[in-house]
PDB file of N, CA and C in Angstrom:
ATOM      1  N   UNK A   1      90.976  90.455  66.717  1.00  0.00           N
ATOM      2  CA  UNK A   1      91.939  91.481  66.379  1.00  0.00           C
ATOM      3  C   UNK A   1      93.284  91.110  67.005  1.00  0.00           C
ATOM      4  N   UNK A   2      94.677  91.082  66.042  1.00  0.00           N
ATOM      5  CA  UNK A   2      95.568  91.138  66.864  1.00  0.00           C
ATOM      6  C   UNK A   2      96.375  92.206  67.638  1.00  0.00           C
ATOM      7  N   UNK A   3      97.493  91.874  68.261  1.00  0.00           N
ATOM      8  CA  UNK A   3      98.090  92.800  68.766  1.00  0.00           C
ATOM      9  C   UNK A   3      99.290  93.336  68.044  1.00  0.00           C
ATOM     10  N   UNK A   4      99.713  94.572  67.641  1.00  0.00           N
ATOM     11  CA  UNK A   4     100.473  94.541  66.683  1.00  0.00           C
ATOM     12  C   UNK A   4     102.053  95.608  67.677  1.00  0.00           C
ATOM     13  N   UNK A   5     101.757  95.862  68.740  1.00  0.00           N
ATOM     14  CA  UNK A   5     102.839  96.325  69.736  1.00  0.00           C
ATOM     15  C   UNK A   5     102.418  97.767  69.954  1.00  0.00           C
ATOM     16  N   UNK A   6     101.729  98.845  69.405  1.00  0.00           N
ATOM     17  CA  UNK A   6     101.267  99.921  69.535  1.00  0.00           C
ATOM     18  C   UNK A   6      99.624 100.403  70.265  1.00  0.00           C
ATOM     19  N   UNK A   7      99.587  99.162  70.942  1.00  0.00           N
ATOM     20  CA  UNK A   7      98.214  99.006  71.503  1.00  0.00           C
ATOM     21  C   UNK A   7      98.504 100.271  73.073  1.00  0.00           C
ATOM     22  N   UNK A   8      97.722 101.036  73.465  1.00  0.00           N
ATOM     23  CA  UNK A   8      97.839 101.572  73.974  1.00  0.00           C
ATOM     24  C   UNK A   8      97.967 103.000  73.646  1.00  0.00           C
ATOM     25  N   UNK A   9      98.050 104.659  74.473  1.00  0.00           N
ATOM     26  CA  UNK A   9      98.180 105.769  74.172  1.00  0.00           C
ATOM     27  C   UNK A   9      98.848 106.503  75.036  1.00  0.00           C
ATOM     28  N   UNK A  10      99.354 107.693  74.107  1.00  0.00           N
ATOM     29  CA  UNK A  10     100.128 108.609  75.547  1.00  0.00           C
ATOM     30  C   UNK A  10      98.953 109.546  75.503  1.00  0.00           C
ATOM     31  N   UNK A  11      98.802 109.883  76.936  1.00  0.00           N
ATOM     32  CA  UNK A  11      97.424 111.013  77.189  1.00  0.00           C
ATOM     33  C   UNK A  11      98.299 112.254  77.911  1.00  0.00           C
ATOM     34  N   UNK A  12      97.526 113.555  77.982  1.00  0.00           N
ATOM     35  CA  UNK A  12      97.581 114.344  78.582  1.00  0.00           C
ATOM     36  C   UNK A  12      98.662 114.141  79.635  1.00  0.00           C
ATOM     37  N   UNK A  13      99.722 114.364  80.441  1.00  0.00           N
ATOM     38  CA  UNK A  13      99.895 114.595  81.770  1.00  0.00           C
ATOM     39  C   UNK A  13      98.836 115.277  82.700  1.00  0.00           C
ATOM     40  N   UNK A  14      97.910 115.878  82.709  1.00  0.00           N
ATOM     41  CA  UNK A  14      97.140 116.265  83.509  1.00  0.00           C
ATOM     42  C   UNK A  14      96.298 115.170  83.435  1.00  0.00           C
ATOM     43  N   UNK A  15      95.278 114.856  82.451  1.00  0.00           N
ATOM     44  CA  UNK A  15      94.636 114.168  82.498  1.00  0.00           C
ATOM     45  C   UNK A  15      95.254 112.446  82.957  1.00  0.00           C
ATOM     46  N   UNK A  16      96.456 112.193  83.159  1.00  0.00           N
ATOM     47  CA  UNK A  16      96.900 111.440  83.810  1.00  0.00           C
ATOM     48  C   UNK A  16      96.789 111.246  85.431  1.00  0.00           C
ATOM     49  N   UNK A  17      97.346 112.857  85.739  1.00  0.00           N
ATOM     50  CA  UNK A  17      97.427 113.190  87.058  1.00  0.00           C
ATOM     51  C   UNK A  17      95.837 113.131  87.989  1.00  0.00           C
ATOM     52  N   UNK A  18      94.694 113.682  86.983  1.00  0.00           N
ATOM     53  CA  UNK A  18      93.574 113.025  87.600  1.00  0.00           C
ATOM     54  C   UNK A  18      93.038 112.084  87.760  1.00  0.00           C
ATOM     55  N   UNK A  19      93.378 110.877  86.662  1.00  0.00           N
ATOM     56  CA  UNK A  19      93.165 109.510  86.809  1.00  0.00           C
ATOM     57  C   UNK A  19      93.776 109.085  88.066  1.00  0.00           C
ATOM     58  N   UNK A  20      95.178 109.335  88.668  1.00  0.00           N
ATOM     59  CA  UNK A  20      95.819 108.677  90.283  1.00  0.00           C
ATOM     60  C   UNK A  20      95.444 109.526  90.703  1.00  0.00           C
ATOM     61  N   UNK A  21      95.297 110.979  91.103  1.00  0.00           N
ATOM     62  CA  UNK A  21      94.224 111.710  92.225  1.00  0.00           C
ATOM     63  C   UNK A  21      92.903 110.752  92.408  1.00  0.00           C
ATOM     64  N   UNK A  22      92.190 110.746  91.092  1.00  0.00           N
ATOM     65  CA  UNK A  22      90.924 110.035  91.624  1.00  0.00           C
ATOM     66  C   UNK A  22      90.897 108.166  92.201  1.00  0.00           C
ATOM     67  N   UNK A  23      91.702 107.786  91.525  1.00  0.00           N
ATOM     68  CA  UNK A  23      92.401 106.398  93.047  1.00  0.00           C
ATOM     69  C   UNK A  23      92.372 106.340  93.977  1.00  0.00           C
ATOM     70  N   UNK A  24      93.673 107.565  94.395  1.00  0.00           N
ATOM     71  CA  UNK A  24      94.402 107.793  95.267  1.00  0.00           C
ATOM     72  C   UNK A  24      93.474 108.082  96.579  1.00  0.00           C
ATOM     73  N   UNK A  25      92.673 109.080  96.021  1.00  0.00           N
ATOM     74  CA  UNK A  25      91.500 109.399  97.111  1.00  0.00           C
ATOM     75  C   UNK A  25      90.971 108.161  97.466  1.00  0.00           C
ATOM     76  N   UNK A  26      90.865 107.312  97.227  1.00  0.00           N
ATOM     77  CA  UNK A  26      89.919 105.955  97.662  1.00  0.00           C
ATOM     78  C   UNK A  26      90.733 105.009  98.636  1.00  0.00           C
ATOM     79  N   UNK A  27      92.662 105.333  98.649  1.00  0.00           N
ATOM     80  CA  UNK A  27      92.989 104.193  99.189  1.00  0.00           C
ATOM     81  C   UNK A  27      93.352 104.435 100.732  1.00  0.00           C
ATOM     82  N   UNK A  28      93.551 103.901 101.450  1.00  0.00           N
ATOM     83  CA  UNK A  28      94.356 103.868 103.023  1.00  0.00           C
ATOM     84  C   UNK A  28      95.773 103.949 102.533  1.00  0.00           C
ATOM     85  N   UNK A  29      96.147 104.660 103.483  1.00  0.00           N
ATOM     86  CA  UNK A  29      97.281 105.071 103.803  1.00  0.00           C
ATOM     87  C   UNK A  29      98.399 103.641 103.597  1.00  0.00           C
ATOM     88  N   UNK A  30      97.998 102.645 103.878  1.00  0.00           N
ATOM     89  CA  UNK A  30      99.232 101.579 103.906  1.00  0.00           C
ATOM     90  C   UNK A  30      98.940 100.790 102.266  1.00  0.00           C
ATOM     91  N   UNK A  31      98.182 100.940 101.783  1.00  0.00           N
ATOM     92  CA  UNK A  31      97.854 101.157 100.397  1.00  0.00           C
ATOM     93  C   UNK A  31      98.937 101.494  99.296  1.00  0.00           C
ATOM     94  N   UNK A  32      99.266 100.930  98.241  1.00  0.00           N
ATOM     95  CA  UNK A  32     100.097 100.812  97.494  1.00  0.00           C
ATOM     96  C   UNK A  32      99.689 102.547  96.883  1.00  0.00           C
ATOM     97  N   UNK A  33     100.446 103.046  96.690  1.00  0.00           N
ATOM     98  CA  UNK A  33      99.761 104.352  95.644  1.00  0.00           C
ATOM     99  C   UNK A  33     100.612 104.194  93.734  1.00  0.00           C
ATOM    100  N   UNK A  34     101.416 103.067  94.346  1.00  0.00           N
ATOM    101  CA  UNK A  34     102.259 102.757  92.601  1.00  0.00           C
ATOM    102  C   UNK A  34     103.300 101.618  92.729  1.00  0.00           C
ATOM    103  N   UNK A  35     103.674 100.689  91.516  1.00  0.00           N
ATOM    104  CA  UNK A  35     104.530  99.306  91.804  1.00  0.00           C
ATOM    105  C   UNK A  35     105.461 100.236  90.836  1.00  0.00           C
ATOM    106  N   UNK A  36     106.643  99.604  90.756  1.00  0.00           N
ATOM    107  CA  UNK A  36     107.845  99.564  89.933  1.00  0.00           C
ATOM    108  C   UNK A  36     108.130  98.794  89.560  1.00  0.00           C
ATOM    109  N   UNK A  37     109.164  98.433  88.120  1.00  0.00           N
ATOM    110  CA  UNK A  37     109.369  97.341  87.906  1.00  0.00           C
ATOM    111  C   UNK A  37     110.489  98.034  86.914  1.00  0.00           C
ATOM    112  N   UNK A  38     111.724  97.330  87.232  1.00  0.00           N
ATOM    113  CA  UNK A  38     112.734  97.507  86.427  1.00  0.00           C
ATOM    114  C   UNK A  38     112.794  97.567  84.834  1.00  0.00           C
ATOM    115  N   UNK A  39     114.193  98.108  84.040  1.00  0.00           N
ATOM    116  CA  UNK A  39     113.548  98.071  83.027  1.00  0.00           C
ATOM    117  C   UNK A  39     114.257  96.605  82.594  1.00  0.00           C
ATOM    118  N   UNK A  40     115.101  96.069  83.253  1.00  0.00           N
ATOM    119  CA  UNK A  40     115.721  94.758  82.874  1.00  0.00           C
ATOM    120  C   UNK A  40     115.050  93.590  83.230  1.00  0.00           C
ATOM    121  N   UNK A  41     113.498  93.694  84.178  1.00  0.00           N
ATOM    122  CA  UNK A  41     112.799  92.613  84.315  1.00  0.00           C
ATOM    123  C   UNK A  41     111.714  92.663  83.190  1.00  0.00           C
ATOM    124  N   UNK A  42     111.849  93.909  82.780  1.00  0.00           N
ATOM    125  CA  UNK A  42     110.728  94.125  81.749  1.00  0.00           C
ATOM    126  C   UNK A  42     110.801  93.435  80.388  1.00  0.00           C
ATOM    127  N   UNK A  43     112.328  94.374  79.858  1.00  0.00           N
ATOM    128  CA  UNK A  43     112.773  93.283  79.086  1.00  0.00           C
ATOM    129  C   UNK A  43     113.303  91.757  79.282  1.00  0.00           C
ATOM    130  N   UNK A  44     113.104  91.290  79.741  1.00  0.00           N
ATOM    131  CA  UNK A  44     113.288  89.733  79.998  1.00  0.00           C
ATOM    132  C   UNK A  44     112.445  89.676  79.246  1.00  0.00           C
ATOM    133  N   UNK A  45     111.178  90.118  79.454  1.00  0.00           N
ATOM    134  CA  UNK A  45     109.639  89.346  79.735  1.00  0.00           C
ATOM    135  C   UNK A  45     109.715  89.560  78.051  1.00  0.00           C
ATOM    136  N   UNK A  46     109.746  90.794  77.677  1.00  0.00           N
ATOM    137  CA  UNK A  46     109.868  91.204  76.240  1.00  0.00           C
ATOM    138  C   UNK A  46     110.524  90.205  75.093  1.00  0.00           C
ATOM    139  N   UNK A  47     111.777  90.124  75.485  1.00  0.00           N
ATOM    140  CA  UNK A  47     112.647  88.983  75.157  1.00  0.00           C
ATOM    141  C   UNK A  47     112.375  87.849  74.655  1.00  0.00           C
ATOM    142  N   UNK A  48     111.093  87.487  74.883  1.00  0.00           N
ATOM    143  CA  UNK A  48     110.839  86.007  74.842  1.00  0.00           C
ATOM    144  C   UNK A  48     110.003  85.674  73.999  1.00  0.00           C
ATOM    145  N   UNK A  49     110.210  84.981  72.728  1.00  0.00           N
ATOM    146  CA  UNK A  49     109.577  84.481  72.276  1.00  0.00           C
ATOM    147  C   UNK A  49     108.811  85.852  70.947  1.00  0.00           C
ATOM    148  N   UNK A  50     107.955  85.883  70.714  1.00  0.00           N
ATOM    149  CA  UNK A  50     107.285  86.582  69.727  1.00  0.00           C
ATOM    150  C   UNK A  50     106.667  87.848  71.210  1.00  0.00           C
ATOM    151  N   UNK A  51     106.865  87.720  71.648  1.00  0.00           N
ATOM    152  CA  UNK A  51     106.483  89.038  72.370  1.00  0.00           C
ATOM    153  C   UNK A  51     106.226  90.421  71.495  1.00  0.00           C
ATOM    154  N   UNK A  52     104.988  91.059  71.922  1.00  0.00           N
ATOM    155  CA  UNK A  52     104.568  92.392  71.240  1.00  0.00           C
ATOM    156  C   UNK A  52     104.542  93.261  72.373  1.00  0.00           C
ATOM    157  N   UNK A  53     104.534  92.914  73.594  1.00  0.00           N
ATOM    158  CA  UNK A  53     104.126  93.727  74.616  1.00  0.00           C
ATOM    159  C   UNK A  53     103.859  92.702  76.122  1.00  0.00           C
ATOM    160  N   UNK A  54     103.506  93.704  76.973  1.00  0.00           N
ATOM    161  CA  UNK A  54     102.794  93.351  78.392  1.00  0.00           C
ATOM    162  C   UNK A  54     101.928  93.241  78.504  1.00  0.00           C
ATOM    163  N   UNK A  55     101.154  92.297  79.426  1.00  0.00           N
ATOM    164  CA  UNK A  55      99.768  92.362  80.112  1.00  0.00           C
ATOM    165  C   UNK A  55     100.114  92.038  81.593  1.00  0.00           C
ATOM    166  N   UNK A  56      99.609  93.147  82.402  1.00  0.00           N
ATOM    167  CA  UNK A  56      99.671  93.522  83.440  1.00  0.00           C
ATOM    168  C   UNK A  56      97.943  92.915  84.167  1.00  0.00           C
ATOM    169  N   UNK A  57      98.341  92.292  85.207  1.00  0.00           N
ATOM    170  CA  UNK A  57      97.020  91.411  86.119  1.00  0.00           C
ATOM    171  C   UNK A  57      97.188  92.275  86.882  1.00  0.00           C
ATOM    172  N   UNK A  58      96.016  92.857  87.633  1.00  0.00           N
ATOM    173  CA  UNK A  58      95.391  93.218  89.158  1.00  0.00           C
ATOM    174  C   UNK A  58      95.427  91.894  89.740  1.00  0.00           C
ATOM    175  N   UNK A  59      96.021  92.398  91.204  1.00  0.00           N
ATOM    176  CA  UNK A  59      96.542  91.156  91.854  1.00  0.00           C
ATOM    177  C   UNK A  59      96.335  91.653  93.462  1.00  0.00           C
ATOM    178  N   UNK A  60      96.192  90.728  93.945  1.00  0.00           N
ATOM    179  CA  UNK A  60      96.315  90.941  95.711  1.00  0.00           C
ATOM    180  C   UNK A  60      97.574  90.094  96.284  1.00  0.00           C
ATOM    181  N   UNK A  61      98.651  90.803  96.898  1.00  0.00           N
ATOM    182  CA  UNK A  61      99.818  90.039  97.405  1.00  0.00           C
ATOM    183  C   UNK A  61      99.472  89.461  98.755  1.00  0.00           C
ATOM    184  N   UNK A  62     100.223  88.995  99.326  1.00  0.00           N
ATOM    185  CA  UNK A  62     100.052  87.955 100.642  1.00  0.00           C
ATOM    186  C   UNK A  62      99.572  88.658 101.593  1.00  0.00           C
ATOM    187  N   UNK A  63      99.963  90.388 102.122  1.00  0.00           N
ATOM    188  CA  UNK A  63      99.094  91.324 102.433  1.00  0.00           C
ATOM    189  C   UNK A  63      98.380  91.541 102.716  1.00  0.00           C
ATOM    190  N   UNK A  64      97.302  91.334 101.045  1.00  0.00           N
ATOM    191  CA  UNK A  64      96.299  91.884 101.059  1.00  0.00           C
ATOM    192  C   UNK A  64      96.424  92.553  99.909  1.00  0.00           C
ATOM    193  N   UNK A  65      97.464  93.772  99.564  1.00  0.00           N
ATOM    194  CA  UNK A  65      97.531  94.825  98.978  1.00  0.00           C
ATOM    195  C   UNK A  65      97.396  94.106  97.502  1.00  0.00           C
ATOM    196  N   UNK A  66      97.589  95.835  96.941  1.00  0.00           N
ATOM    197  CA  UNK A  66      96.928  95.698  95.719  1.00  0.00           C
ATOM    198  C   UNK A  66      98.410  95.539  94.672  1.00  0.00           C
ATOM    199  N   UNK A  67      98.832  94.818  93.563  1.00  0.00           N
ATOM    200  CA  UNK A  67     100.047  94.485  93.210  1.00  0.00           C
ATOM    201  C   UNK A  67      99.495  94.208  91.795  1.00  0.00           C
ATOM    202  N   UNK A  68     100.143  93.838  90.484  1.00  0.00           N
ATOM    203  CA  UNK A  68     100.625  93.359  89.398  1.00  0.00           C
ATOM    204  C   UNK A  68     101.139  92.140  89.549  1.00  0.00           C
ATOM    205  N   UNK A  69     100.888  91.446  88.521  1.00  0.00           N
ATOM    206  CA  UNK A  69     101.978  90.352  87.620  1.00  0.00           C
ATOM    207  C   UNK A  69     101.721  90.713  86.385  1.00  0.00           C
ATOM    208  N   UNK A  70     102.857  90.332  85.736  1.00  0.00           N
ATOM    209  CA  UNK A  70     103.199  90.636  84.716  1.00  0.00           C
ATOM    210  C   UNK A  70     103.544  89.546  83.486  1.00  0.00           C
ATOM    211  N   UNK A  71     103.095  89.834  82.133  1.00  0.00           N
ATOM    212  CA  UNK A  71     103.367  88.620  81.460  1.00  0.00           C
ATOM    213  C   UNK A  71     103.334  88.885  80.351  1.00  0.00           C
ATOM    214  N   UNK A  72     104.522  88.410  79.326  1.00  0.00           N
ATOM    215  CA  UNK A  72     104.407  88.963  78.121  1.00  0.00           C
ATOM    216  C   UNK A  72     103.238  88.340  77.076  1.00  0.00           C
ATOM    217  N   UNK A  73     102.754  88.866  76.281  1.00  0.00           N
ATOM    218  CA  UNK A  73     101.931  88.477  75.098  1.00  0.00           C
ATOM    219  C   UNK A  73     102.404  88.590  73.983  1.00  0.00           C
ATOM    220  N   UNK A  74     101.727  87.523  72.580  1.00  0.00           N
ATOM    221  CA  UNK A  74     102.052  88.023  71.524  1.00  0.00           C
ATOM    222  C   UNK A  74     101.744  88.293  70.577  1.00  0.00           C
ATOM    223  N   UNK A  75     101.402  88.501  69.169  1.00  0.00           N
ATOM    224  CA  UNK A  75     100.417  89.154  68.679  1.00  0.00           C
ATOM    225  C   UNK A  75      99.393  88.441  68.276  1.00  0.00           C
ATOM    226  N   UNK A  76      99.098  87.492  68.725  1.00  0.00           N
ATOM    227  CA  UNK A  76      97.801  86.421  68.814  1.00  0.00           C
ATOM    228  C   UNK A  76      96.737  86.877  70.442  1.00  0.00           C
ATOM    229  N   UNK A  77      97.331  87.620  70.713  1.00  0.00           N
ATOM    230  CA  UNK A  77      97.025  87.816  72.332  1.00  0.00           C
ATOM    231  C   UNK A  77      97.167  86.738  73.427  1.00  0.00           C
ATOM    232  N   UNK A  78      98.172  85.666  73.216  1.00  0.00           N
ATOM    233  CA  UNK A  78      98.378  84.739  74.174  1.00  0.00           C
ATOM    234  C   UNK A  78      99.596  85.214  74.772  1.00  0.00           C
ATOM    235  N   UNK A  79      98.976  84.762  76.326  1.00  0.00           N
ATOM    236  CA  UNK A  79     100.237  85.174  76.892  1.00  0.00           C
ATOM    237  C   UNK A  79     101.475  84.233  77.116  1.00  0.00           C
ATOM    238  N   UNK A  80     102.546  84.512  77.207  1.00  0.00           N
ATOM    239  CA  UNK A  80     104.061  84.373  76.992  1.00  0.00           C
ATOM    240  C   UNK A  80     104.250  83.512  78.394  1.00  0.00           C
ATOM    241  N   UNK A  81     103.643  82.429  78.963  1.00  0.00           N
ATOM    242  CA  UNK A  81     103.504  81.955  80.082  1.00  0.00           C
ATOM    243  C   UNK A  81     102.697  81.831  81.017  1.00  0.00           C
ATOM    244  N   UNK A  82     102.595  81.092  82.054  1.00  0.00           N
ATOM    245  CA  UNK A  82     101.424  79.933  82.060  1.00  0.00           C
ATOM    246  C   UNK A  82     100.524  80.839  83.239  1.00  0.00           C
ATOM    247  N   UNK A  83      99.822  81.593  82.612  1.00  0.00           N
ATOM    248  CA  UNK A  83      98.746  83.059  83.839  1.00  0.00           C
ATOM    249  C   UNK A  83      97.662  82.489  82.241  1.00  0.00           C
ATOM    250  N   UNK A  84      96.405  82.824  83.382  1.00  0.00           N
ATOM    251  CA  UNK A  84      95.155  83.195  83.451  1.00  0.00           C
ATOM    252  C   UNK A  84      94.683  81.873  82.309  1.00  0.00           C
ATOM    253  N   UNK A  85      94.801  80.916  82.353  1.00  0.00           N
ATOM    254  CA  UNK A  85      94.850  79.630  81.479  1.00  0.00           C
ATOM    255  C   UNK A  85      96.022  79.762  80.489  1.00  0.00           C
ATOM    256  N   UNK A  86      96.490  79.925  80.495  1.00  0.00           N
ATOM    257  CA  UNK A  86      97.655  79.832  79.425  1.00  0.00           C
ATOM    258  C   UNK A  86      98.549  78.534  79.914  1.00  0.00           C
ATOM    259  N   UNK A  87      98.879  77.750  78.798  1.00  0.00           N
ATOM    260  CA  UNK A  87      99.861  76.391  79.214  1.00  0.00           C
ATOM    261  C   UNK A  87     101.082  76.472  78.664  1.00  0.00           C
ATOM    262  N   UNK A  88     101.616  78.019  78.618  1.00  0.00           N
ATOM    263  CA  UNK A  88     102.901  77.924  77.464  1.00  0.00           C
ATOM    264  C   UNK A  88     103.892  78.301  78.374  1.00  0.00           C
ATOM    265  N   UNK A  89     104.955  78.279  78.458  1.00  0.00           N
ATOM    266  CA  UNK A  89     106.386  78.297  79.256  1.00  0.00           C
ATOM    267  C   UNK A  89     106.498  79.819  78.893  1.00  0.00           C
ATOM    268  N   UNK A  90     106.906  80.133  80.175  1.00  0.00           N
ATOM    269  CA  UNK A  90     107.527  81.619  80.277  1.00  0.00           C
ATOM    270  C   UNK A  90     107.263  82.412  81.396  1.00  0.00           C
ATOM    271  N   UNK A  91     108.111  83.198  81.418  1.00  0.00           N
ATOM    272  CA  UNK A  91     108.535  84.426  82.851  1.00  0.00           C
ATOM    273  C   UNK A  91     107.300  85.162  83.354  1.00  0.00           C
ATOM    274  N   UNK A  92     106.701  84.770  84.265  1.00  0.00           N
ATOM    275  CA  UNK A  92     106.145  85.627  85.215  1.00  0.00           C
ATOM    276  C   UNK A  92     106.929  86.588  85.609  1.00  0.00           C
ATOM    277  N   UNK A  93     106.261  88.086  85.818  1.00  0.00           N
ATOM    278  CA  UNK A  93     106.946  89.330  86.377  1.00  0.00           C
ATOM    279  C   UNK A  93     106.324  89.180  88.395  1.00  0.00           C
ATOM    280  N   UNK A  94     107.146  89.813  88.981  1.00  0.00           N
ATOM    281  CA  UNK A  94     106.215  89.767  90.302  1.00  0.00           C
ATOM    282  C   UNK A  94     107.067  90.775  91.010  1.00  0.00           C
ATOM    283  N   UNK A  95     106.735  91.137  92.355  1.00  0.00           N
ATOM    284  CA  UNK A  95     107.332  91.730  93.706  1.00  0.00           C
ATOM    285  C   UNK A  95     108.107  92.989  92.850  1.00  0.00           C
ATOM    286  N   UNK A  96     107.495  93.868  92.249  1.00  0.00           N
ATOM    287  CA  UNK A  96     107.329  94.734  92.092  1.00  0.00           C
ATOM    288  C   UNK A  96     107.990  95.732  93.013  1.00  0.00           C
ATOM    289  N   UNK A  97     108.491  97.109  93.418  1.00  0.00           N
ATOM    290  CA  UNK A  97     108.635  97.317  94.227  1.00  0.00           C
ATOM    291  C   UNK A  97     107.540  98.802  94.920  1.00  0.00           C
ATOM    292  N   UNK A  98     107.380  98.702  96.329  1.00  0.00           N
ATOM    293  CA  UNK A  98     105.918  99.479  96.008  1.00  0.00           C
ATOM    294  C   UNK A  98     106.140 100.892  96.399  1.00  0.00           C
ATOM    295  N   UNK A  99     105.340 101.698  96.039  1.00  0.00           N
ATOM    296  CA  UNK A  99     105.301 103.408  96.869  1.00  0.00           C
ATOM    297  C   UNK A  99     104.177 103.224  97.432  1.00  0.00           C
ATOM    298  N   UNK A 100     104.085 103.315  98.268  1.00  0.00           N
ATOM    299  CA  UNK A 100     105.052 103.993  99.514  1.00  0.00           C
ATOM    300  C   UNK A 100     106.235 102.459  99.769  1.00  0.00           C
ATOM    301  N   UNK A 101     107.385 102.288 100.510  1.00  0.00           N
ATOM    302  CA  UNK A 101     108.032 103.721 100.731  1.00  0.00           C
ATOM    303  C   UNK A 101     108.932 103.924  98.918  1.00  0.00           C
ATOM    304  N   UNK A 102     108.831 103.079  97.736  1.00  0.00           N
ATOM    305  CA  UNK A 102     109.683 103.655  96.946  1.00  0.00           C
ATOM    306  C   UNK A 102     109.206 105.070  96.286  1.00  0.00           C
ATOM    307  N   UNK A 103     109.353 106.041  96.363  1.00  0.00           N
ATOM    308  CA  UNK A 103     108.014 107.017  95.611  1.00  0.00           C
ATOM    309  C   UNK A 103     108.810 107.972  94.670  1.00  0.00           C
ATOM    310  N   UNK A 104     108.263 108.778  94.141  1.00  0.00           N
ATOM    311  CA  UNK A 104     108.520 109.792  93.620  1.00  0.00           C
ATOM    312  C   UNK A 104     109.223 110.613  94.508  1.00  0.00           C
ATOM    313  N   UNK A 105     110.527 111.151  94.287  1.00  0.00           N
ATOM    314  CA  UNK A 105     110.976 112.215  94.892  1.00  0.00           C
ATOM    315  C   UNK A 105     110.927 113.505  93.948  1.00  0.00           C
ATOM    316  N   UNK A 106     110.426 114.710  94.667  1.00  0.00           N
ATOM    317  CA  UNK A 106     110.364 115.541  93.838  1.00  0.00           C
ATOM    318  C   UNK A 106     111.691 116.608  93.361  1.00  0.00           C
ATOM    319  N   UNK A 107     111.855 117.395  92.046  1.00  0.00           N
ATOM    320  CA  UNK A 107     112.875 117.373  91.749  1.00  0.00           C
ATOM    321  C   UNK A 107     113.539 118.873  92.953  1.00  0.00           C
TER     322      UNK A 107
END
């Protein structure tokens, strides 16, 4: 099956909010609770090439902690640079920025 850029869904906000409650409960305190990522590193990644979208890796940084990379795909499902066997040229996303301390401020 390919990827045609609409892969994915918007859910509930609540039912969002219990998916990171039920995480959240599991991690330590020095524990990432969320990464960021600009929207101008995003589009880079987008940018390139036949891109349809992101694929986002579970990752462990130098840390320890829990982090992303990031890499565009395209509608063949190959990714847009050289992660997880891939031999094709292109932008890795990384260093993210993390919450704690970047977080949500409330309004």
């Amino acid at each position: 099956m390919a990827f045609n850029g609409n892969e994915g869904e918007m859910i509930d906000p609540k039912l969002g909010q219990q998916m990171i409650d039920n995480y959240q409960k599991n991690i330590g305190p020095k524990d990432n609770k969320a990464l960021f990522f600009g929207v101008n590193r995003l589009q880079q990644l987008l940018n390139q090439g036949q891109a349809v979208g992101l694929r986002f890796y579970f990752a462990k940084d130098s840390a320890g902690l829990d982090t992303l990379v990031v890499v565009a795909a395209d509608a063949n499902e190959k990714n847009i640079g050289p992660i997880d066997g891939s031999k094709s040229a292109g932008l890795v996303g990384d260093s993210a920025w993390p919450c704690p301390p970047y977080c949500n401020v409330a309004d």
